[in-house]
Protein backbone atom coordinates (compact mmCIF):
# COMPACT_ATOMS: atom_id res chain seq x y z
CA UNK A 1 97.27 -16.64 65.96
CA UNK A 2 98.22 -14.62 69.08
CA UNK A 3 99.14 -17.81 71.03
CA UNK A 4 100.92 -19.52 68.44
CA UNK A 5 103.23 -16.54 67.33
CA UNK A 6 103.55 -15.44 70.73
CA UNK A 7 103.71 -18.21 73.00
CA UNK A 8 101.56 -16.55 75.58
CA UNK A 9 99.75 -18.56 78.00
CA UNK A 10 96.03 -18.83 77.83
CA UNK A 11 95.67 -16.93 81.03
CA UNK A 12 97.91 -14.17 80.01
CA UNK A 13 95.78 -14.38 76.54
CA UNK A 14 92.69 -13.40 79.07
CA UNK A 15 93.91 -10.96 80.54
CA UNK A 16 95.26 -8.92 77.61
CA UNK A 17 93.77 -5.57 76.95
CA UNK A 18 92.84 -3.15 74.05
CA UNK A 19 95.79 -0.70 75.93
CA UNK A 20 98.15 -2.96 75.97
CA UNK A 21 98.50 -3.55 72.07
CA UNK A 22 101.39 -1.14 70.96
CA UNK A 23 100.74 -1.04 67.10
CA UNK A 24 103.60 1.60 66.73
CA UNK A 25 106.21 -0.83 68.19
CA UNK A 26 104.68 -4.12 67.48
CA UNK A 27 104.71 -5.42 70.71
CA UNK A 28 101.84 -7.01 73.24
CA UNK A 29 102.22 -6.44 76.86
CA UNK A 30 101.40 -9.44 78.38
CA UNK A 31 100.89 -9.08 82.66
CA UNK A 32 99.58 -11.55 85.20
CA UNK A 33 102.18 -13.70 83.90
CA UNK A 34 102.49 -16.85 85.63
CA UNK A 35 105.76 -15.76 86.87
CA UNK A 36 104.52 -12.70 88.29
CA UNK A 37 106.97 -10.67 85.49
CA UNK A 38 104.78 -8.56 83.01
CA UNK A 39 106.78 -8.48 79.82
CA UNK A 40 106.24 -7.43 75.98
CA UNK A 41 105.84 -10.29 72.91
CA UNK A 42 106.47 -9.66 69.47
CA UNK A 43 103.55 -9.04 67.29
CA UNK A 44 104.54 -9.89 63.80
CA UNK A 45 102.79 -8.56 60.77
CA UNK A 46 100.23 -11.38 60.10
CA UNK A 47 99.08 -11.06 63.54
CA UNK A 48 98.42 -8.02 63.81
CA UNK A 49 96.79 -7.79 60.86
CA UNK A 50 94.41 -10.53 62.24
CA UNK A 51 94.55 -8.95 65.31
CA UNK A 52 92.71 -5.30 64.01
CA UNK A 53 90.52 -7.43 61.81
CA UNK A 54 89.02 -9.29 64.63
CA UNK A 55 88.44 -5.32 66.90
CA UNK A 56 87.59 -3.59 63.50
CA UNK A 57 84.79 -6.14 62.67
CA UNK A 58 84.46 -9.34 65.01
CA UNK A 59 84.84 -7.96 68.46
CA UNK A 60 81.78 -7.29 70.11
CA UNK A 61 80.98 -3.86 70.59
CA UNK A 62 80.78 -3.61 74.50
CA UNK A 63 82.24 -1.21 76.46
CA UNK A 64 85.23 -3.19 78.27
CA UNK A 65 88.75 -2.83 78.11
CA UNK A 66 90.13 -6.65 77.20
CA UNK A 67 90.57 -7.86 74.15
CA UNK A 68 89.02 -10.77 73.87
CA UNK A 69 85.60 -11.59 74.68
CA UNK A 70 83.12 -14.24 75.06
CA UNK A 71 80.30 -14.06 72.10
CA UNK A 72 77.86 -16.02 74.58
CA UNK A 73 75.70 -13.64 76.83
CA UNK A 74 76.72 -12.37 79.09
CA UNK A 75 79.63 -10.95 76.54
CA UNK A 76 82.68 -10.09 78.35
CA UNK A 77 85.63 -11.61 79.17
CA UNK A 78 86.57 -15.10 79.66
CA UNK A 79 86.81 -15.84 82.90
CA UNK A 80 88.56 -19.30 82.87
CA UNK A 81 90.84 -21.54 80.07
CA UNK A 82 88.38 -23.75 78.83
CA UNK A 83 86.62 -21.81 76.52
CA UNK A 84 90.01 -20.60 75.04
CA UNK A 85 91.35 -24.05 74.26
CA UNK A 86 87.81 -25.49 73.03
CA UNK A 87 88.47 -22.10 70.33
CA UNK A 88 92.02 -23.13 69.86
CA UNK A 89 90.82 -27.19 69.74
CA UNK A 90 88.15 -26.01 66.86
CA UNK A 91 90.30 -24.10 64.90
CA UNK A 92 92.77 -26.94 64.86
CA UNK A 93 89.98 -29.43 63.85
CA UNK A 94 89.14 -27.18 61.37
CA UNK A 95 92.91 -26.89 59.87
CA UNK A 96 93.15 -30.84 59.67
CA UNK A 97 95.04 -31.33 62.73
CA UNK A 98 93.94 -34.16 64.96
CA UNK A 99 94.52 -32.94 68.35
CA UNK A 100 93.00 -35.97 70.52
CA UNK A 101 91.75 -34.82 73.66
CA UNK A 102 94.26 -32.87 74.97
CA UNK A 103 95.08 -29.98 72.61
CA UNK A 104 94.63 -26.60 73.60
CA UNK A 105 96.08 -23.34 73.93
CA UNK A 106 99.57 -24.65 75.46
CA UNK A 107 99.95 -27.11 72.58
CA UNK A 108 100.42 -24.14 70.73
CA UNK A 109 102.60 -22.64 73.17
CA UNK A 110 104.75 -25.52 72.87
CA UNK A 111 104.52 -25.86 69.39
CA UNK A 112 106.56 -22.38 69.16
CA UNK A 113 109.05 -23.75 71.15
CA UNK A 114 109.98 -26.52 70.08
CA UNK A 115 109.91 -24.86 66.30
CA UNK A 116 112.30 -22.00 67.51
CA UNK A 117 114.59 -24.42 69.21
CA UNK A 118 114.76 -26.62 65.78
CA UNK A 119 115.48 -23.14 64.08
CA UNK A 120 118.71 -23.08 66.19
CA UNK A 121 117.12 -19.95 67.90
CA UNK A 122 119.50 -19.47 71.48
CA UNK A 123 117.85 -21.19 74.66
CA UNK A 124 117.87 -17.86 76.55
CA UNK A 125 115.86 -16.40 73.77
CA UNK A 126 113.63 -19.04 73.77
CA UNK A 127 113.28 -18.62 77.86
CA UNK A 128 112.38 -14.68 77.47
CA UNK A 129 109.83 -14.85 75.05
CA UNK A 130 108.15 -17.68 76.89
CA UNK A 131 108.37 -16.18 80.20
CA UNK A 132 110.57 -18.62 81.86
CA UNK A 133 112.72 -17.49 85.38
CA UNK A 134 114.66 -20.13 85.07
CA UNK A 135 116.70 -21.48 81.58
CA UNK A 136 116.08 -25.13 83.21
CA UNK A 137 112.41 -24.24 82.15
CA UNK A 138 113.37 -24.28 78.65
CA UNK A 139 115.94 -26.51 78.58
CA UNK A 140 112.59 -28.97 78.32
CA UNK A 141 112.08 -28.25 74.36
CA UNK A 142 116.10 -29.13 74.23
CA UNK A 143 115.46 -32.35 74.04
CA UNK A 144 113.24 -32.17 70.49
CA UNK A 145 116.68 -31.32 69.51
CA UNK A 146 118.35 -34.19 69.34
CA UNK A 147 119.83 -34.44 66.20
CA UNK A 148 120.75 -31.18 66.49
CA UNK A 149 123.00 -31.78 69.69
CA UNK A 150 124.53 -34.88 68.07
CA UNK A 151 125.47 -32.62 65.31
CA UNK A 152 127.42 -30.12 67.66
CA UNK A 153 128.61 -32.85 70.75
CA UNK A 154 132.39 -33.16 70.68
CA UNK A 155 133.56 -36.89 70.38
CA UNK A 156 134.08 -38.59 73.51
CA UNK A 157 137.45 -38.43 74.95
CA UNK A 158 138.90 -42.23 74.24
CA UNK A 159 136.71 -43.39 71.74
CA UNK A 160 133.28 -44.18 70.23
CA UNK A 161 130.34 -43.81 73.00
């Protein structure tokens, strides 16, 4: 749920800890970012919710500061993305979406984007949440817009295009 409200990459999922979790604000500090810019994500409601579920009564109880950890000895921390996205792969499976090969924890990523960007949310907002330097970055989920920009493009000076 983290990565799909949040749009965190898998990585930055990793490397999350208990500390950074502000419950009072609602926010998730998310550092090691790929562009080298920590930064705080929303944590809506439902989330969080899920989120002190799974430390309350899921999370195994070892003494380490990250969040999430592997269930398979030696329990710690992930140390790479595969095991993340096989999780993320399963859970789609299991939710009746056929994700082919490929699906993992960016599809989800992704999948926020391109839903804000069809909810008319602004580009640059779209670019902060994600993490993106650069608005060119975003301007990639744009284009799942299309009949949205036809909607808004002024008519072409001297007749139909």
């Amino acid at each position: 749920m983290l990565l799909a409200t949040t749009g965190i990459r898998n990585g930055e999922l990793r490397a999350i800890q208990l500390q950074d979790i502000d419950w009072r604000t609602g926010e998730v500090f998310v550092r090691r970012t790929k562009g080298k810019r920590d930064r705080a994500a929303p944590l809506l409601e439902e989330t969080g919710a899920a989120l002190a579920d799974y430390i309350l009564r899921a999370r195994p109880k070892v003494d380490s500061p990250y969040l999430f950890l592997s269930f398979t000895p030696p329990v710690g921390p992930f140390k790479c993305a595969s095991p993340v996205s096989r999780i993320v792969r399963k859970r789609l499976r299991h939710g009746g979406v056929d994700v082919g090969r490929v699906a993992g924890a960016h599809l989800l990523r992704h999948s926020l984007a391109t839903q804000l960007v069809r909810q008319r949310t602004p580009i640059n907002e779209v670019a902060d949440l994600l993490g993106h330097r650069s608005i060119n970055t975003t301007a990639l989920y744009v284009k799942v817009a299309a009949l949205q920009l036809a909607e808004v493009a002024l008519p072409f000076p001297g007749g139909v295009v």
